[in-house]
N, C-alpha and C. Protein backbone atom coordinates (compact mmCIF):
# COMPACT_ATOMS: atom_id res chain seq x y z
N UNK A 1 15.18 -1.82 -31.94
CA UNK A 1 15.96 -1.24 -30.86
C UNK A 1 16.73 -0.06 -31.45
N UNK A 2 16.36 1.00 -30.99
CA UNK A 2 17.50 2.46 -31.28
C UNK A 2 19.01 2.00 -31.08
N UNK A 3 19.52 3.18 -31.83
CA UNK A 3 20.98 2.53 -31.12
C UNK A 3 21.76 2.81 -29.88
N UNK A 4 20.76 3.81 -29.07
CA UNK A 4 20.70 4.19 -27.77
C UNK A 4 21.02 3.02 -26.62
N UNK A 5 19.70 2.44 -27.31
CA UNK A 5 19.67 1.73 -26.74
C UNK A 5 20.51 -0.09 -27.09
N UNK A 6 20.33 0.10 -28.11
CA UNK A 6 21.24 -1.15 -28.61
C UNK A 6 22.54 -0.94 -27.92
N UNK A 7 23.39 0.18 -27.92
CA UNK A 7 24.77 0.44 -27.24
C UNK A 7 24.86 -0.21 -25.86
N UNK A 8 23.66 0.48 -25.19
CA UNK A 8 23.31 0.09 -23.32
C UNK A 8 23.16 -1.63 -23.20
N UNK A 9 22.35 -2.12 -24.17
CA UNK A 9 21.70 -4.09 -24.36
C UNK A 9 23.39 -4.42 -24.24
N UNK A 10 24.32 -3.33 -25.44
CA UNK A 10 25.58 -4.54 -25.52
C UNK A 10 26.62 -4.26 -24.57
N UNK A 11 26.34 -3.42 -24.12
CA UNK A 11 27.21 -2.59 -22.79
C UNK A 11 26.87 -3.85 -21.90
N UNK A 12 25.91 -4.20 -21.47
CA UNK A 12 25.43 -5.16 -20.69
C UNK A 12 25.65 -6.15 -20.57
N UNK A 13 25.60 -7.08 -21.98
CA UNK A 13 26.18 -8.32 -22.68
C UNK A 13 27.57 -8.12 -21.99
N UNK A 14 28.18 -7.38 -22.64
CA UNK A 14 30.03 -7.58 -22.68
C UNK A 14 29.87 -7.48 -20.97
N UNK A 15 29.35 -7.36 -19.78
CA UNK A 15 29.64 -7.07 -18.70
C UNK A 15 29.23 -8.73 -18.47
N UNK A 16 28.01 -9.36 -18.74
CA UNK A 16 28.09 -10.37 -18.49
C UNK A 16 29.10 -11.28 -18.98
N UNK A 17 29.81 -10.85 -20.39
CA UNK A 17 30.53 -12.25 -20.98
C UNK A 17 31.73 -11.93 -20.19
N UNK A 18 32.32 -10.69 -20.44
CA UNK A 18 33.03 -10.21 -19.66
C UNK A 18 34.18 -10.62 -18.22
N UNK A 19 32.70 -10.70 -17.41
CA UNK A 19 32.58 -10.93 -16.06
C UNK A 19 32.51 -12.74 -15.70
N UNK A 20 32.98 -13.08 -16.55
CA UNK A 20 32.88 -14.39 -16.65
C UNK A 20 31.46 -15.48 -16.93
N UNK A 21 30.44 -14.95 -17.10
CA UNK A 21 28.97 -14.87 -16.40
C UNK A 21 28.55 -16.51 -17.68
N UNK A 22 27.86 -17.11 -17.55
CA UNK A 22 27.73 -18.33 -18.46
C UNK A 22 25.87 -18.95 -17.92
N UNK A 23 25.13 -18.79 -19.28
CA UNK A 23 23.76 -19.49 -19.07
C UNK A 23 24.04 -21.01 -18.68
N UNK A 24 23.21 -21.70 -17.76
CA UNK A 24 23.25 -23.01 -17.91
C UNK A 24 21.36 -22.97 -17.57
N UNK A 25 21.05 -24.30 -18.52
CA UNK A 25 19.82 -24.83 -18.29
C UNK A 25 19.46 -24.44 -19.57
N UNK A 26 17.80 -24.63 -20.14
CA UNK A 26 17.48 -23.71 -21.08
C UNK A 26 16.19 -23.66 -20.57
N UNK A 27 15.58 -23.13 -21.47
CA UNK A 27 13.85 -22.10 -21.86
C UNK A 27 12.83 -23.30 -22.22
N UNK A 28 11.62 -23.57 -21.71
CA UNK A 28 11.16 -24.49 -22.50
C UNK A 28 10.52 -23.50 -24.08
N UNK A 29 10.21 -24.38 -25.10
CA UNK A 29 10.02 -24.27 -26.74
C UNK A 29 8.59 -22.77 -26.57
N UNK A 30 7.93 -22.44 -25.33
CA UNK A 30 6.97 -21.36 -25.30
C UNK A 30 7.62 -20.42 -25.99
N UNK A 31 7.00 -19.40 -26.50
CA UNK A 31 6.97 -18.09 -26.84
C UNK A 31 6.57 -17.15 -26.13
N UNK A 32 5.92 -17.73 -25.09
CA UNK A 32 5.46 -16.52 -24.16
C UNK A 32 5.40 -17.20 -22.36
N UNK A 33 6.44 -16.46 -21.22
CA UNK A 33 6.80 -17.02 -20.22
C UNK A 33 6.73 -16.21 -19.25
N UNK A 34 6.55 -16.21 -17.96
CA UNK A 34 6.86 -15.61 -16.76
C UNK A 34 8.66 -15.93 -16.72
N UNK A 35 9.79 -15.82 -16.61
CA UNK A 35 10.70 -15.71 -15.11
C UNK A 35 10.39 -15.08 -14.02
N UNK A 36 10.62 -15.97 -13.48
CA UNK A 36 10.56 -16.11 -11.95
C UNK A 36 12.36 -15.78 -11.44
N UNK A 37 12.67 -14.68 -11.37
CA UNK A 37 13.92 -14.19 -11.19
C UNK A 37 14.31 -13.72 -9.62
N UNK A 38 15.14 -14.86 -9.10
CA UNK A 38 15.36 -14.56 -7.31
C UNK A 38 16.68 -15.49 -7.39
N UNK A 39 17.47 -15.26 -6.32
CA UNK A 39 17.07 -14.50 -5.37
C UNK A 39 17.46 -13.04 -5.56
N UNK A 40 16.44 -11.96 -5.92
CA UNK A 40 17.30 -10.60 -6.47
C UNK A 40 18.10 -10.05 -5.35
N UNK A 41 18.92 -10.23 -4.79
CA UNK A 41 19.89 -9.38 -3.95
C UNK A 41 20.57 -8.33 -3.93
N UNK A 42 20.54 -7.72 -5.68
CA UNK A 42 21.73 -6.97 -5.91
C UNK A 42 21.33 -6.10 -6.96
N UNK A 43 21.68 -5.21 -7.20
CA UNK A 43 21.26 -4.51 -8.54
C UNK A 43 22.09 -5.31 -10.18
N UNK A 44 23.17 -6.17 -9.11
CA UNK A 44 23.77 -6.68 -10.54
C UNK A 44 23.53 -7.45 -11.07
N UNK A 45 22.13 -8.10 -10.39
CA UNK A 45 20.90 -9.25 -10.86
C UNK A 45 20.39 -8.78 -12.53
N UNK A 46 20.40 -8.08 -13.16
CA UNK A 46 19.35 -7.17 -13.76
C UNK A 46 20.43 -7.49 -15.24
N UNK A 47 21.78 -7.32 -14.72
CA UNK A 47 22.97 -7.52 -16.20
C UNK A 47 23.14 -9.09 -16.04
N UNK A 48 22.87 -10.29 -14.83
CA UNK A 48 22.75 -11.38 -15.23
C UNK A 48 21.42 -11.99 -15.99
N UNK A 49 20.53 -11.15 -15.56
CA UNK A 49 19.58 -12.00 -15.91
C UNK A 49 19.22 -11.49 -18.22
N UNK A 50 19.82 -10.00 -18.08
CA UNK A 50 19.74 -9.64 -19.38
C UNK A 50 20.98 -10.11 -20.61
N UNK A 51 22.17 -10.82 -19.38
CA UNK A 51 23.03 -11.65 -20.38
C UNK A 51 22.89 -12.66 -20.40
N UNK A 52 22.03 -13.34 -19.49
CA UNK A 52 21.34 -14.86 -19.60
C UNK A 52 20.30 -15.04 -20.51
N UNK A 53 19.35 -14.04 -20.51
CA UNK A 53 18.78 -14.32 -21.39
C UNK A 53 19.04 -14.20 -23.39
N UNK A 54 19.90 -13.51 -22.86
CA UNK A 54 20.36 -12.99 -24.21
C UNK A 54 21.42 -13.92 -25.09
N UNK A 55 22.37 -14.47 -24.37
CA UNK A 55 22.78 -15.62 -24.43
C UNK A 55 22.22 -16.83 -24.78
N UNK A 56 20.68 -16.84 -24.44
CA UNK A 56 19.85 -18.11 -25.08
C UNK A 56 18.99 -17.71 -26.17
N UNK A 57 19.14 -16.35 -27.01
CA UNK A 57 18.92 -15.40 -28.47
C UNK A 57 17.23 -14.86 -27.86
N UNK A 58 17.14 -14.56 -26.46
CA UNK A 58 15.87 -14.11 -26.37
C UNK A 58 15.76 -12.84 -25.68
N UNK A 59 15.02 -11.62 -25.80
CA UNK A 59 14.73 -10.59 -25.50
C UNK A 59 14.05 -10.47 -23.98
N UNK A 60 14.76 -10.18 -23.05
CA UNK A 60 13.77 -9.85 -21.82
C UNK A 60 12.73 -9.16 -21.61
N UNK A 61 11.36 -9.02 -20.97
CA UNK A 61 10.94 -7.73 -20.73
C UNK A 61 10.97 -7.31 -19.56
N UNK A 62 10.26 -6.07 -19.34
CA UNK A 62 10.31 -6.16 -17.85
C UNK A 62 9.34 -4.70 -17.46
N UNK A 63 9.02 -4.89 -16.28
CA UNK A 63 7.57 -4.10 -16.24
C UNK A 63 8.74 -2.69 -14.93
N UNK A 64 7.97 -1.66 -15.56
CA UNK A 64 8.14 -0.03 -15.35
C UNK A 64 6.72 0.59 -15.11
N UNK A 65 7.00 1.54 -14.27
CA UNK A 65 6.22 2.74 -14.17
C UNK A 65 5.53 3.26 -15.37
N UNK A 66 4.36 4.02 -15.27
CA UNK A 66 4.04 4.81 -17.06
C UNK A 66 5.14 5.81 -17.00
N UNK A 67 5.45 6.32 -16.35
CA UNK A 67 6.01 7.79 -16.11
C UNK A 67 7.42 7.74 -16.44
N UNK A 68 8.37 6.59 -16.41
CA UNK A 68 9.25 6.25 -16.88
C UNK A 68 9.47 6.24 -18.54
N UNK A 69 8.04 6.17 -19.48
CA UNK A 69 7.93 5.75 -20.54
C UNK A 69 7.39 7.30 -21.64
N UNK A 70 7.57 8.32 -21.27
CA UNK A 70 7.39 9.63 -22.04
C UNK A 70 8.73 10.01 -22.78
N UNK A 71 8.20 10.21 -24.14
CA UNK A 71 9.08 11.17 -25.31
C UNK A 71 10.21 9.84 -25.29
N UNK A 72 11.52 10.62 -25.32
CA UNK A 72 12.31 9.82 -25.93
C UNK A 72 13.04 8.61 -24.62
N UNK A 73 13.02 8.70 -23.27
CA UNK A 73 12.89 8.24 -22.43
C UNK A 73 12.35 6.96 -22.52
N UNK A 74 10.87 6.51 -22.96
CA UNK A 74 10.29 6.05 -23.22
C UNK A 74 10.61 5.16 -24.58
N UNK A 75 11.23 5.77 -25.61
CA UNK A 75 11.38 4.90 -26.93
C UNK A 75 12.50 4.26 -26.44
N UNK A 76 13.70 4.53 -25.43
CA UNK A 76 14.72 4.08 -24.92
C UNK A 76 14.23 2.68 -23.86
N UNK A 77 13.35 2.66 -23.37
CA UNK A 77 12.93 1.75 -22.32
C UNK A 77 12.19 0.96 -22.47
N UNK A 78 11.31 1.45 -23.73
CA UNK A 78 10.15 0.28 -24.38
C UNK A 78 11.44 -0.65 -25.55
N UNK A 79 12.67 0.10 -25.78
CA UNK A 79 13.55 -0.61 -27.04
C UNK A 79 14.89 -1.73 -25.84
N UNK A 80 14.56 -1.47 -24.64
CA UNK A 80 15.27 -2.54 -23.84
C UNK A 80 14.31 -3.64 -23.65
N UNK A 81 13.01 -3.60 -23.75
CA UNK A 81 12.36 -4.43 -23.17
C UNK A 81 11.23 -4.26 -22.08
N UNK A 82 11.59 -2.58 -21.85
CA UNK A 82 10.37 -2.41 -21.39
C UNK A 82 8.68 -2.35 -21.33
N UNK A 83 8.18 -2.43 -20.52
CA UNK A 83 6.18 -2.86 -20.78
C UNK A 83 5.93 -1.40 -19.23
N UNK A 84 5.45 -0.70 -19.88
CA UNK A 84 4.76 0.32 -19.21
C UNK A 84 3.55 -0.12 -18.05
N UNK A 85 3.34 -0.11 -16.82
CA UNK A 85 2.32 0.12 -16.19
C UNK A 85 1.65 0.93 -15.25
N UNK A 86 0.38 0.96 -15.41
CA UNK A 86 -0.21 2.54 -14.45
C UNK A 86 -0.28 1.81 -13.43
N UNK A 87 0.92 1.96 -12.03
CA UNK A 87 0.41 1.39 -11.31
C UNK A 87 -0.45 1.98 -9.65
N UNK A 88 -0.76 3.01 -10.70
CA UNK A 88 -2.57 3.59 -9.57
C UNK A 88 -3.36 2.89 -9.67
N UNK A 89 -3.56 1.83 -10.23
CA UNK A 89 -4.68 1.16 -10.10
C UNK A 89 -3.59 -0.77 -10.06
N UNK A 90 -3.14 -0.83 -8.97
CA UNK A 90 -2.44 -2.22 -8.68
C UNK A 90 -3.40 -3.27 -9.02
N UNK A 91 -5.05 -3.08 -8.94
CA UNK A 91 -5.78 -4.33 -9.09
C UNK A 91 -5.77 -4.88 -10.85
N UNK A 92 -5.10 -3.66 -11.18
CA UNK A 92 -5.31 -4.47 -12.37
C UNK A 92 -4.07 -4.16 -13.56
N UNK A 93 -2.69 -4.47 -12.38
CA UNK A 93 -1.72 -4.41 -12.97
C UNK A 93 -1.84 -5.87 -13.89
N UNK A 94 -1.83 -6.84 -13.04
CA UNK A 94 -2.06 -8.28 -13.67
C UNK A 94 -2.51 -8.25 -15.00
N UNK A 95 -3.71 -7.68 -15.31
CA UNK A 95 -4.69 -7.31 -16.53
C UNK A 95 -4.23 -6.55 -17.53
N UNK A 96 -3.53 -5.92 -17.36
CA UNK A 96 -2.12 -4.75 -17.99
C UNK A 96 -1.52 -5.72 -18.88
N UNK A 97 -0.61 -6.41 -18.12
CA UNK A 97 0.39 -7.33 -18.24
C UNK A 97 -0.17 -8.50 -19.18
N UNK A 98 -1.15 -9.08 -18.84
CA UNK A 98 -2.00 -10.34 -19.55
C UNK A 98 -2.03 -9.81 -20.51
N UNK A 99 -2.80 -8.59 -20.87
CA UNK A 99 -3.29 -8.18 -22.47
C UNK A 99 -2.58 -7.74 -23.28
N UNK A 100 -1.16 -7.23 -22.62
CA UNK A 100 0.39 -7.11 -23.51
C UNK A 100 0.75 -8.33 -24.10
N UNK A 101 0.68 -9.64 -22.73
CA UNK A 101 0.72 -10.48 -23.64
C UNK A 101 0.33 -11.28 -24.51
N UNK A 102 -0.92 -11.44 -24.29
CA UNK A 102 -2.04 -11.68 -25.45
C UNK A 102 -1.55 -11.56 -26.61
N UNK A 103 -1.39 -9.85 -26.92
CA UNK A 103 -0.98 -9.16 -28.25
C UNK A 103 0.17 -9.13 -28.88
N UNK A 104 1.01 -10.06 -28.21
CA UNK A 104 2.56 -10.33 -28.49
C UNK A 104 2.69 -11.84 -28.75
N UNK A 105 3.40 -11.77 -30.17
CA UNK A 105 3.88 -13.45 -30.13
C UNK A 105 4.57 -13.70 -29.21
N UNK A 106 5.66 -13.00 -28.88
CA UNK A 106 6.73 -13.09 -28.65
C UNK A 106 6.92 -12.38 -26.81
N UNK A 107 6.93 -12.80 -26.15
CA UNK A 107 6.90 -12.07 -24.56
C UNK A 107 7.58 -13.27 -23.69
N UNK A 108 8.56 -12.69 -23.30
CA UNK A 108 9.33 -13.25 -22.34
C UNK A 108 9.44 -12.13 -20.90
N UNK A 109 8.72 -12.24 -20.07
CA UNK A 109 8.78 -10.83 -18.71
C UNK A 109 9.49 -12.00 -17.96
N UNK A 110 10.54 -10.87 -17.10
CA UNK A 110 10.93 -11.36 -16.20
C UNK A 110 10.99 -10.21 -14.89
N UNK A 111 10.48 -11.08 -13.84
CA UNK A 111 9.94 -10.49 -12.60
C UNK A 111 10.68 -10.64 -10.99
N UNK A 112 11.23 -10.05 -10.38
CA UNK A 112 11.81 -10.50 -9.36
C UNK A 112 10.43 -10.56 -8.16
N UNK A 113 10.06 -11.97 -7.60
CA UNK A 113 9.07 -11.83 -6.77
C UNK A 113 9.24 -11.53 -5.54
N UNK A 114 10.51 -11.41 -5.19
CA UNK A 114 10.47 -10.69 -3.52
C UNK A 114 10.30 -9.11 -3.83
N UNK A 115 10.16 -8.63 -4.84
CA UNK A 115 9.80 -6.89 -5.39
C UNK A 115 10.55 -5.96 -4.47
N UNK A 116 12.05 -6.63 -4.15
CA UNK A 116 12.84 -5.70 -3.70
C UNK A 116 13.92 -6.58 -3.23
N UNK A 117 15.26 -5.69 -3.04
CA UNK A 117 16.92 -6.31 -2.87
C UNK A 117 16.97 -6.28 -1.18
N UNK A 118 15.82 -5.38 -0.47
CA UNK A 118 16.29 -6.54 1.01
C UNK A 118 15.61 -7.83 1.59
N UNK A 119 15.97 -8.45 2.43
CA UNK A 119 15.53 -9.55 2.75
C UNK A 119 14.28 -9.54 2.82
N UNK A 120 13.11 -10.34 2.63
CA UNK A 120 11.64 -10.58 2.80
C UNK A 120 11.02 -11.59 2.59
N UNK A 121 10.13 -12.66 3.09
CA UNK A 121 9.77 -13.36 3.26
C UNK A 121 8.43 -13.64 2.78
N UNK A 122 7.96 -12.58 2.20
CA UNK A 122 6.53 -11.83 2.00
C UNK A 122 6.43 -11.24 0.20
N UNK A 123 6.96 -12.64 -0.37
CA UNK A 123 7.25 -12.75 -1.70
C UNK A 123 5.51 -11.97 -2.49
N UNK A 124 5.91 -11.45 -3.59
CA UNK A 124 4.34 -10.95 -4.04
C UNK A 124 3.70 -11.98 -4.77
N UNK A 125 2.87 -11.72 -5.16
CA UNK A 125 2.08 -13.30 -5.96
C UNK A 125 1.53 -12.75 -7.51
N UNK A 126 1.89 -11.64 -7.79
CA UNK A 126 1.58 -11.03 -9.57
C UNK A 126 1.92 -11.60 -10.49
N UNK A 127 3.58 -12.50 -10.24
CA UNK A 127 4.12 -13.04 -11.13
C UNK A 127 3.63 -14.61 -11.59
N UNK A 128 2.58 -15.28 -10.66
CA UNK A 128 1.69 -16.56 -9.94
C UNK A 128 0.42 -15.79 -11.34
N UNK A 129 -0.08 -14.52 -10.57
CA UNK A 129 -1.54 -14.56 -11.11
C UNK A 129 -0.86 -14.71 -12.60
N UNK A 130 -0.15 -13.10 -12.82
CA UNK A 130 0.11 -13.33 -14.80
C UNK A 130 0.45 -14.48 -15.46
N UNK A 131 0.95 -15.26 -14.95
CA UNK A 131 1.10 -16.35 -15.87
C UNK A 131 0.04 -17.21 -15.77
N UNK A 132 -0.67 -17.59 -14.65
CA UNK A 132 -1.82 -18.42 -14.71
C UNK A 132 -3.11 -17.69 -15.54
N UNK A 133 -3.32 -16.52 -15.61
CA UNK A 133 -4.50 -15.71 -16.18
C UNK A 133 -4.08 -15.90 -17.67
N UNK A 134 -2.59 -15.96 -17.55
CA UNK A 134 -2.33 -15.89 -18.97
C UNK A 134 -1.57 -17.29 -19.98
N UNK A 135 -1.86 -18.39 -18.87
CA UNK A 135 -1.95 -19.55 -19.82
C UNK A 135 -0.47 -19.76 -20.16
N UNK A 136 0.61 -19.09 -19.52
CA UNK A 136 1.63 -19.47 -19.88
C UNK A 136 3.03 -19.95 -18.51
N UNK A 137 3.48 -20.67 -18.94
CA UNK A 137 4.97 -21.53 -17.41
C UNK A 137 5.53 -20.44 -17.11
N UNK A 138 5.37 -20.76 -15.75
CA UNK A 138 6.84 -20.23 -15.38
C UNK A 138 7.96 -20.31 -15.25
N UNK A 139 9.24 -20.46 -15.46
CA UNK A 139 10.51 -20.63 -15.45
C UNK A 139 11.25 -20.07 -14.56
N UNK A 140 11.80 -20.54 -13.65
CA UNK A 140 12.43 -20.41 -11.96
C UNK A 140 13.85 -20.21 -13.06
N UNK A 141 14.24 -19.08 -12.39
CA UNK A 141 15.94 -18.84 -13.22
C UNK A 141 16.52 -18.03 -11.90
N UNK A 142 17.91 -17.91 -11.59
CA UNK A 142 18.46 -17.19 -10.99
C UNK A 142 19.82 -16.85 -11.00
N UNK A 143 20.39 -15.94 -10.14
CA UNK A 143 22.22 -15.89 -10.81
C UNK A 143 22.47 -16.73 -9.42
N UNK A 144 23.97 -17.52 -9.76
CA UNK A 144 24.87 -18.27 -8.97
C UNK A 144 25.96 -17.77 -8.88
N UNK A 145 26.13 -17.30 -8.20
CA UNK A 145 27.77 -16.03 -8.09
C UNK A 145 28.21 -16.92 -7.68
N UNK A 146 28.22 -18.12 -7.23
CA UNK A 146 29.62 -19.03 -6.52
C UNK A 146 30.05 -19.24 -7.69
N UNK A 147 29.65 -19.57 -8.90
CA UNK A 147 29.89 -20.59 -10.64
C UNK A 147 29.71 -19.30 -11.26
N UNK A 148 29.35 -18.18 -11.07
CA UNK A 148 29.12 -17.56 -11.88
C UNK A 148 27.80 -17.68 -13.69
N UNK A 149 27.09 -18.39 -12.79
CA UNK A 149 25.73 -19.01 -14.22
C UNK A 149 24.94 -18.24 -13.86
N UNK A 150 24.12 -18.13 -14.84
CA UNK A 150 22.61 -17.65 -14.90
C UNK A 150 21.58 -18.94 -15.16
N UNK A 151 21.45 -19.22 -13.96
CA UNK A 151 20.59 -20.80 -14.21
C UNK A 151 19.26 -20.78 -14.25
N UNK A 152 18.96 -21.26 -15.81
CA UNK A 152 17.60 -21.70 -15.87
C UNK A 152 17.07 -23.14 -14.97
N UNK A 153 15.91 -23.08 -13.90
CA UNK A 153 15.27 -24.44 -13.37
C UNK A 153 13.87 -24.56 -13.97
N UNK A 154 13.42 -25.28 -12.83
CA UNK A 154 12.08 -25.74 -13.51
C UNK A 154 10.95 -24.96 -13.77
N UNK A 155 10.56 -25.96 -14.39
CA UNK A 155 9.03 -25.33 -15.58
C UNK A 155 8.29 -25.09 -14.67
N UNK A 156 7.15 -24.63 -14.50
CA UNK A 156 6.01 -24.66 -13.61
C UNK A 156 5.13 -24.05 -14.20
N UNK A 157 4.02 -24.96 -14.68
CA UNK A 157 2.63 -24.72 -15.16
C UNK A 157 1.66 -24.71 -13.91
N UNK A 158 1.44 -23.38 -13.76
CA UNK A 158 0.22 -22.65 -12.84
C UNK A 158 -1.11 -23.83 -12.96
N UNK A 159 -1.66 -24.22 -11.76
CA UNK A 159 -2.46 -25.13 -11.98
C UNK A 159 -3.91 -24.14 -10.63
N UNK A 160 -3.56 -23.01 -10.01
CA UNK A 160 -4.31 -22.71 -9.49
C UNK A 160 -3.71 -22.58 -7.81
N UNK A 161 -2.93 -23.65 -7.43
CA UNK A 161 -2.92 -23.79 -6.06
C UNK A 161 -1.03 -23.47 -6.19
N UNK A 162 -1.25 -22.17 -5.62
CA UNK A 162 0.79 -21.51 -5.83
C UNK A 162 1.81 -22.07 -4.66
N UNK A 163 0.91 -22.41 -3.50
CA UNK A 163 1.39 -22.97 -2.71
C UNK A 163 2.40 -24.53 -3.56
N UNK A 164 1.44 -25.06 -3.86
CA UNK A 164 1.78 -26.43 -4.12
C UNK A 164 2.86 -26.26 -5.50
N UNK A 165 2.11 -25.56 -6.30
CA UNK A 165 3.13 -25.27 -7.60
C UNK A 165 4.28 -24.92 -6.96
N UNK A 166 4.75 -23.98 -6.22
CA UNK A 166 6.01 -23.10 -6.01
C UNK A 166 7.28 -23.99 -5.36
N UNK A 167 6.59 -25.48 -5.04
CA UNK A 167 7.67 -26.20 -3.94
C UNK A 167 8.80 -26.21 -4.80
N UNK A 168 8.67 -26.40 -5.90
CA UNK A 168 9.78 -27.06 -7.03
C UNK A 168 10.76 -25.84 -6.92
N UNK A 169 10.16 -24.68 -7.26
CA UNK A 169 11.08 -23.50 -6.69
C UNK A 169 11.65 -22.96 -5.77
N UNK A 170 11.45 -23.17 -4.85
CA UNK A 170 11.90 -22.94 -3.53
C UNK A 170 12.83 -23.78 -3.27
N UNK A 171 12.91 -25.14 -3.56
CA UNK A 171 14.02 -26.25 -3.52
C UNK A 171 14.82 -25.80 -4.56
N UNK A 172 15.05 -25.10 -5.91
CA UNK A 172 15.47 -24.83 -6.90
C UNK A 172 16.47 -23.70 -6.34
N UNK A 173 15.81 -22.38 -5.97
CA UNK A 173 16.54 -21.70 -5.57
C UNK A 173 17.56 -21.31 -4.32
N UNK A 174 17.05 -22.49 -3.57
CA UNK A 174 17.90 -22.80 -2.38
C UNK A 174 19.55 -23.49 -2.69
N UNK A 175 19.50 -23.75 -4.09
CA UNK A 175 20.60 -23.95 -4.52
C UNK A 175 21.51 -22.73 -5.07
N UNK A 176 21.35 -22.23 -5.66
CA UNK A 176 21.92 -20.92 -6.35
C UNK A 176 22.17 -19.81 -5.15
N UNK A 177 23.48 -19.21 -5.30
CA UNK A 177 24.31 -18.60 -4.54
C UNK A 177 24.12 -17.29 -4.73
N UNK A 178 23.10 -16.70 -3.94
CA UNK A 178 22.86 -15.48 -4.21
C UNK A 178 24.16 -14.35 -4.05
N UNK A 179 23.78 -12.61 -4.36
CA UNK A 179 25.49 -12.10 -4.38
C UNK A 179 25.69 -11.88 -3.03
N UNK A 180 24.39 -11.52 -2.27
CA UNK A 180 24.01 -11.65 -0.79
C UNK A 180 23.07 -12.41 -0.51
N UNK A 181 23.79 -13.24 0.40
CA UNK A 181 23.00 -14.19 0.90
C UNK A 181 22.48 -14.11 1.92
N UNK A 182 22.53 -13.39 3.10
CA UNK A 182 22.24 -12.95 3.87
C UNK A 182 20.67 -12.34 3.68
N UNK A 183 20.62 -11.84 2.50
CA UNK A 183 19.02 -10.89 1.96
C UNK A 183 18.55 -12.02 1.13
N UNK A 184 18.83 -13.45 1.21
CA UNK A 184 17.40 -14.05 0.30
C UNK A 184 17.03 -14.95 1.67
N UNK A 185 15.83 -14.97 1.20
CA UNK A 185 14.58 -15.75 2.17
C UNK A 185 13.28 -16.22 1.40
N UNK A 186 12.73 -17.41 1.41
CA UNK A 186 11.59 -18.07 1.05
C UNK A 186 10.55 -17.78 2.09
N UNK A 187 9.22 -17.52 1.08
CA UNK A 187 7.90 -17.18 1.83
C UNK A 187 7.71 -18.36 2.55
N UNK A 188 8.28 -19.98 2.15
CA UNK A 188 8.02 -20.84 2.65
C UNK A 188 8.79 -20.82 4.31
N UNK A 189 10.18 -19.93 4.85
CA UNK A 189 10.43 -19.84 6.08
C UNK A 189 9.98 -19.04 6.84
N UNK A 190 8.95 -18.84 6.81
CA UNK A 190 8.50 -17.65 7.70
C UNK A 190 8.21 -18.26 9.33
């Protein structure tokens, strides 16, 4: 990590410790994981989920544009945790993502699946395929602004059928107090 960027990681930290902000739950023993990060409501999702994780001594990643990732821009965003993708070709963002992690001991991505801070019901399913293509759990985590935690829930090993896998999550996150609550919604209420 530059110290560009190391400054911005601890800028972040101190906002979570700061801010009162506290991990509860943990990580299962993998080296390589999906989060499953919801309900994202807020842009201030992004400093819980990078002092939650950081708090349990692990590095987030998190998927960007290519175009975000040129010259020094780029050494700044790949040294937070960023993973570059071309996403002109969406069919094979998944495939992107898998073969990063393949080549990494070490990969922890974390993904918000409603792929945006207003309300939607019409959750994406990338964060389902990458981890099942790629053989590794998912981990349901989210922030609780009522307690102020960054709570890790349950495991979920992709077995093929997301419907059935996802119940555990959906009951999971129906607990945690989004910062607006008003903007989270399960694909399961439609």
């Amino acid at each position: 990590m530059g110290p560009i960027a190391r400054a911005v990681h601890w800028l972040l930290v101190q906002c979570y410790v700061r801010g009162g902000w506290r991990p509860e739950g943990k990580l299962p023993d993998d080296r390589k994981m999906v989060i499953m990060g919801a309900s994202h409501t807020s842009n201030w999702d992004f400093i819980v989920f990078v002092g939650t994780i950081d708090a349990v001594g692990r590095q987030a990643r998190f998927i960007g544009k290519h175009s975000l990732f040129k010259g020094a821009m780029g050494r700044f965003m790949r040294s937070l945790g960023g993973v570059p993708v071309d996403r002109s070709s969406p069919q094979d963002l998944v495939g992107q993502i898998v073969a990063r992690m393949e080549a990494s001991e070490d990969f922890l991505l974390v993904i918000a699946p409603e792929g945006t801070r207003s309300r939607t019901t019409d959750w994406r399913s990338g964060f389902y395929q990458i981890a099942l293509r790629a053989g590794v759990p998912i981990v349901c985590a989210g922030p609780d602004y009522a307690r102020k935690r960054g709570v890790f829930g349950p495991v979920i090993r992709p077995t093929g059928d997301m419907a059935a896998d996802l119940k555990p999550a959906f009951e999971f996150f129906r607990t945690l107090r989004p910062r607006h609550p008003e903007r989270a919604a399960f694909p399961d209420q439609a």
